[in-house]
Protein backbone atom coordinates (compact mmCIF):
# COMPACT_ATOMS: atom_id res chain seq x y z
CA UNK A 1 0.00 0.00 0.00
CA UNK A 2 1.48 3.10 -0.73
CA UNK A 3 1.15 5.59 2.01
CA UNK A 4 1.63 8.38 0.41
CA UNK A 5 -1.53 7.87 -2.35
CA UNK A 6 -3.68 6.95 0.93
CA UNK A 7 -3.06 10.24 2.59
CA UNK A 8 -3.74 11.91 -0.20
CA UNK A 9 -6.76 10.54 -0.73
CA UNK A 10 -7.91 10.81 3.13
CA UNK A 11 -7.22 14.37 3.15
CA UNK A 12 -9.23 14.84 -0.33
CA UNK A 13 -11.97 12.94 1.64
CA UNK A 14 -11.28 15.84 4.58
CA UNK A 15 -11.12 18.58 3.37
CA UNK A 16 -15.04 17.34 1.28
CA UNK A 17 -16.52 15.47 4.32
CA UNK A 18 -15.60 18.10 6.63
CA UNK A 19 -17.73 17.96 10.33
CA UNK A 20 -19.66 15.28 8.43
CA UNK A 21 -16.78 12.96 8.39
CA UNK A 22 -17.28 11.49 12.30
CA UNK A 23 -14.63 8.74 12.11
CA UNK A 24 -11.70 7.83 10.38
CA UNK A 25 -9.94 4.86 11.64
CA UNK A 26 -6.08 4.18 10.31
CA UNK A 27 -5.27 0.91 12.68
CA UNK A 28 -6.09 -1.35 10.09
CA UNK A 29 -4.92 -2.03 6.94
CA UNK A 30 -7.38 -0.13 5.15
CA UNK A 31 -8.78 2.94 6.37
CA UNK A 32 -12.67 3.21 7.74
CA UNK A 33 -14.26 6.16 7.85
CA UNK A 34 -17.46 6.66 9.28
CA UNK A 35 -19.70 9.93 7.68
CA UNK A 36 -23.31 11.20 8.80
CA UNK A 37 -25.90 9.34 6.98
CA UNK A 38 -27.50 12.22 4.98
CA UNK A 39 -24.20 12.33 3.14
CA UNK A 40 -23.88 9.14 1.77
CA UNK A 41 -25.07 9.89 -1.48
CA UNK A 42 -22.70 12.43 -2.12
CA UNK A 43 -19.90 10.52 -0.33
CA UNK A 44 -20.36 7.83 -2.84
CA UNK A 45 -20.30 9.65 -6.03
CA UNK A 46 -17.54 11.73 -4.93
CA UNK A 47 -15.30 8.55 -4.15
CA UNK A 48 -16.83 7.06 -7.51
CA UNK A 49 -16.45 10.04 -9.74
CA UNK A 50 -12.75 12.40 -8.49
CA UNK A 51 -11.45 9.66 -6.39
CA UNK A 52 -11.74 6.95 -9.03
CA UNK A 53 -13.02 4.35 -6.20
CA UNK A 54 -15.38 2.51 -9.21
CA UNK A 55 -15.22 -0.82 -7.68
CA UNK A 56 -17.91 -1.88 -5.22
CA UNK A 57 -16.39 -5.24 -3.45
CA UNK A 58 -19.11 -5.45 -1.03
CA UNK A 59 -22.01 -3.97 1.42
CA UNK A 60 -22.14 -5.53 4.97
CA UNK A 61 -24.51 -5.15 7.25
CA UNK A 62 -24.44 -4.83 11.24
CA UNK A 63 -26.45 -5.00 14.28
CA UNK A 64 -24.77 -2.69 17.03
CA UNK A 65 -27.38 -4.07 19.41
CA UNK A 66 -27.73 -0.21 21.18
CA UNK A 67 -30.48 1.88 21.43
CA UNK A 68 -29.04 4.91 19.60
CA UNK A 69 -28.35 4.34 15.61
CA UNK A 70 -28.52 0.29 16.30
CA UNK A 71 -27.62 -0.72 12.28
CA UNK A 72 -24.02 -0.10 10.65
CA UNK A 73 -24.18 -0.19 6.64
CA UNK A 74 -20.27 -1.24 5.60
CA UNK A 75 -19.29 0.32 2.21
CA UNK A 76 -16.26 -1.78 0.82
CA UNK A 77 -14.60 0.65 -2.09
CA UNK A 78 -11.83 -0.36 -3.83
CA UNK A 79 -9.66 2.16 -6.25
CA UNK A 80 -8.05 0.15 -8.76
CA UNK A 81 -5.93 3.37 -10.58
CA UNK A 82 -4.57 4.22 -7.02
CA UNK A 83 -4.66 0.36 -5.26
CA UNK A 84 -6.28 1.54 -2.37
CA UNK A 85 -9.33 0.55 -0.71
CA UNK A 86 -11.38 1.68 2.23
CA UNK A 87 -14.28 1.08 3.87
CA UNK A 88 -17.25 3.18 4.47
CA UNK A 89 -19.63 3.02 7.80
CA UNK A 90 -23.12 5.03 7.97
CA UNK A 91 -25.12 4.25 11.15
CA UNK A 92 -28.80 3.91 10.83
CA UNK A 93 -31.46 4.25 14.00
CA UNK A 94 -33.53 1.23 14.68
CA UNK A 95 -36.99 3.32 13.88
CA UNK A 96 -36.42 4.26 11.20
CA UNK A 97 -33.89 2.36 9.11
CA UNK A 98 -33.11 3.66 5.39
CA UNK A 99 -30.26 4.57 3.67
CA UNK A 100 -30.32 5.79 0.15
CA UNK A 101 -29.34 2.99 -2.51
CA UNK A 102 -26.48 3.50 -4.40
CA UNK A 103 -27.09 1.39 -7.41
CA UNK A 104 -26.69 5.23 -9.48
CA UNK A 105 -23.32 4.51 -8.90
CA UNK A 106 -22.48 1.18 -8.72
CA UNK A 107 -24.56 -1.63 -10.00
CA UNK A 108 -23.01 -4.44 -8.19
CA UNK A 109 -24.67 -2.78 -4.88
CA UNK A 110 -28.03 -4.19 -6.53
CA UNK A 111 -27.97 -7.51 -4.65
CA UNK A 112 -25.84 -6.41 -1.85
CA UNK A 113 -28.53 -4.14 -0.89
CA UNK A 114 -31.10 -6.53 -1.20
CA UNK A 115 -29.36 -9.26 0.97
CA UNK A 116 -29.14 -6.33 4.18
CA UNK A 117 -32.29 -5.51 3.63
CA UNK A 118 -33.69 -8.79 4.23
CA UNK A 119 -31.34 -9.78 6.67
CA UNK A 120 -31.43 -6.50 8.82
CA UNK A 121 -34.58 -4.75 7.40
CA UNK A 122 -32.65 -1.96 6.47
CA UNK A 123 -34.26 -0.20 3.69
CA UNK A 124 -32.63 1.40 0.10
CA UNK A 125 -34.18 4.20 -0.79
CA UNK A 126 -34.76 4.51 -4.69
CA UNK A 127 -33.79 0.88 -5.08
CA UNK A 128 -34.63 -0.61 -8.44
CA UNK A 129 -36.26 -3.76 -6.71
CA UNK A 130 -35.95 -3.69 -3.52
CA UNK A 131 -36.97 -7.00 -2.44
CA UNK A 132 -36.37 -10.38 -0.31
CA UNK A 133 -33.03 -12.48 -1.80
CA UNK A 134 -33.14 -15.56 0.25
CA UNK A 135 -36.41 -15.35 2.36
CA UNK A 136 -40.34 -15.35 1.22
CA UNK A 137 -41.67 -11.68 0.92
CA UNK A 138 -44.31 -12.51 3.49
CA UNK A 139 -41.94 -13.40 6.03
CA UNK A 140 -41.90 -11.11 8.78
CA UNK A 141 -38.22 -11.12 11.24
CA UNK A 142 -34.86 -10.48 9.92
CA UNK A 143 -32.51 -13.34 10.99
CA UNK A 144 -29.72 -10.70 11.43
CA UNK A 145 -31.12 -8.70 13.97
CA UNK A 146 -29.60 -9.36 17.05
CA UNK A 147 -33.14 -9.93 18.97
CA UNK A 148 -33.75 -12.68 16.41
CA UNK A 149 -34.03 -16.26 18.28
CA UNK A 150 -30.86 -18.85 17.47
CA UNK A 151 -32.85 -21.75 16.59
CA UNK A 152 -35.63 -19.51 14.36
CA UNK A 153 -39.31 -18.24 15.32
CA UNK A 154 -40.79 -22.07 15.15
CA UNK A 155 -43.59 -22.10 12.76
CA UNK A 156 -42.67 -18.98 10.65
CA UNK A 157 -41.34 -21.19 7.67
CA UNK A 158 -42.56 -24.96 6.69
CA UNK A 159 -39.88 -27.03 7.48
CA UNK A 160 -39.87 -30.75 5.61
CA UNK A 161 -40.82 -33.41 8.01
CA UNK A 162 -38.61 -35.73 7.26
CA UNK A 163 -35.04 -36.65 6.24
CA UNK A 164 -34.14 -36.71 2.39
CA UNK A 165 -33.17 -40.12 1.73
CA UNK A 166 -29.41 -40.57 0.38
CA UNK A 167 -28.37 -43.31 -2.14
């Protein structure tokens, strides 16, 4: 990793951010930066567009478990002109949990979105199908959340009665 390019790039991300940048973490081997949620839009399209960070690796979602902004969305960006990559934290409250999507930017965020949201039950705003990956649409828990039970809400899904017979 070349240390110079990174603080470069963090101090571009400074100097645009400003007070809404509320974290930036350097202990690891790529930098995380945390930024108020009603920035993420332009966060994104500013690392896409000047900072050349066009790949989207991956979008991970958390369950802080607290009663102030409970959900973390995780950003993975990855620059391949300047071989850097960082990662990207928004905290969203339990009450109300939506982000905007960022599919305008990249499209691999498509299913990545979809899997938090029916995971975590975080929602995308302006999502081009937001809906359930793994789960039926009627379901009603998100196996992510923290609260959820370890062995499942018994009765939510049919389970097969019986063992699958192996040749």
């Amino acid at each position: 990793m070349n240390i110079e390019i990174r603080d470069n790039l963090l101090q571009d991300i400074r100097e645009f951010m400003g007070e809404d940048l509320l974290e930036m973490n350097l202990e690891y081997t790529h930098p995380l930066l945390r930024i108020k949620r009603d920035r993420l839009h332009d966060a994104c399209r500013f690392l896409k567009n000047t900072l050349h960070f066009i790949y989207l690796n991956e979008i991970i979602g958390t369950d802080r478990f607290t009663s102030e902004d409970r959900f973390e969305v995780i950003y993975h960006l990855i620059s391949l002109r300047n071989r850097q990559r960082l990662f990207l934290k928004v905290r969203v409250e339990e009450e109300y949990p939506v982000l905007p999507t960022v599919t305008d930017f990249w499209k691999s965020a498509n299913w990545n979105e979809r899997e938090v949201f029916d995971m975590f039950g975080i929602r995308f705003e302006g999502h081009p199908d937001l809906r359930r990956i793994f789960l039926p649409e009627d379901f009603k828990y998100y196996p992510l959340r923290k609260e959820f039970p370890l062995l499942g809400v018994p009765g939510s899904l049919e389970m097969p009665n019986t063992t699958p017979d192996h040749d």
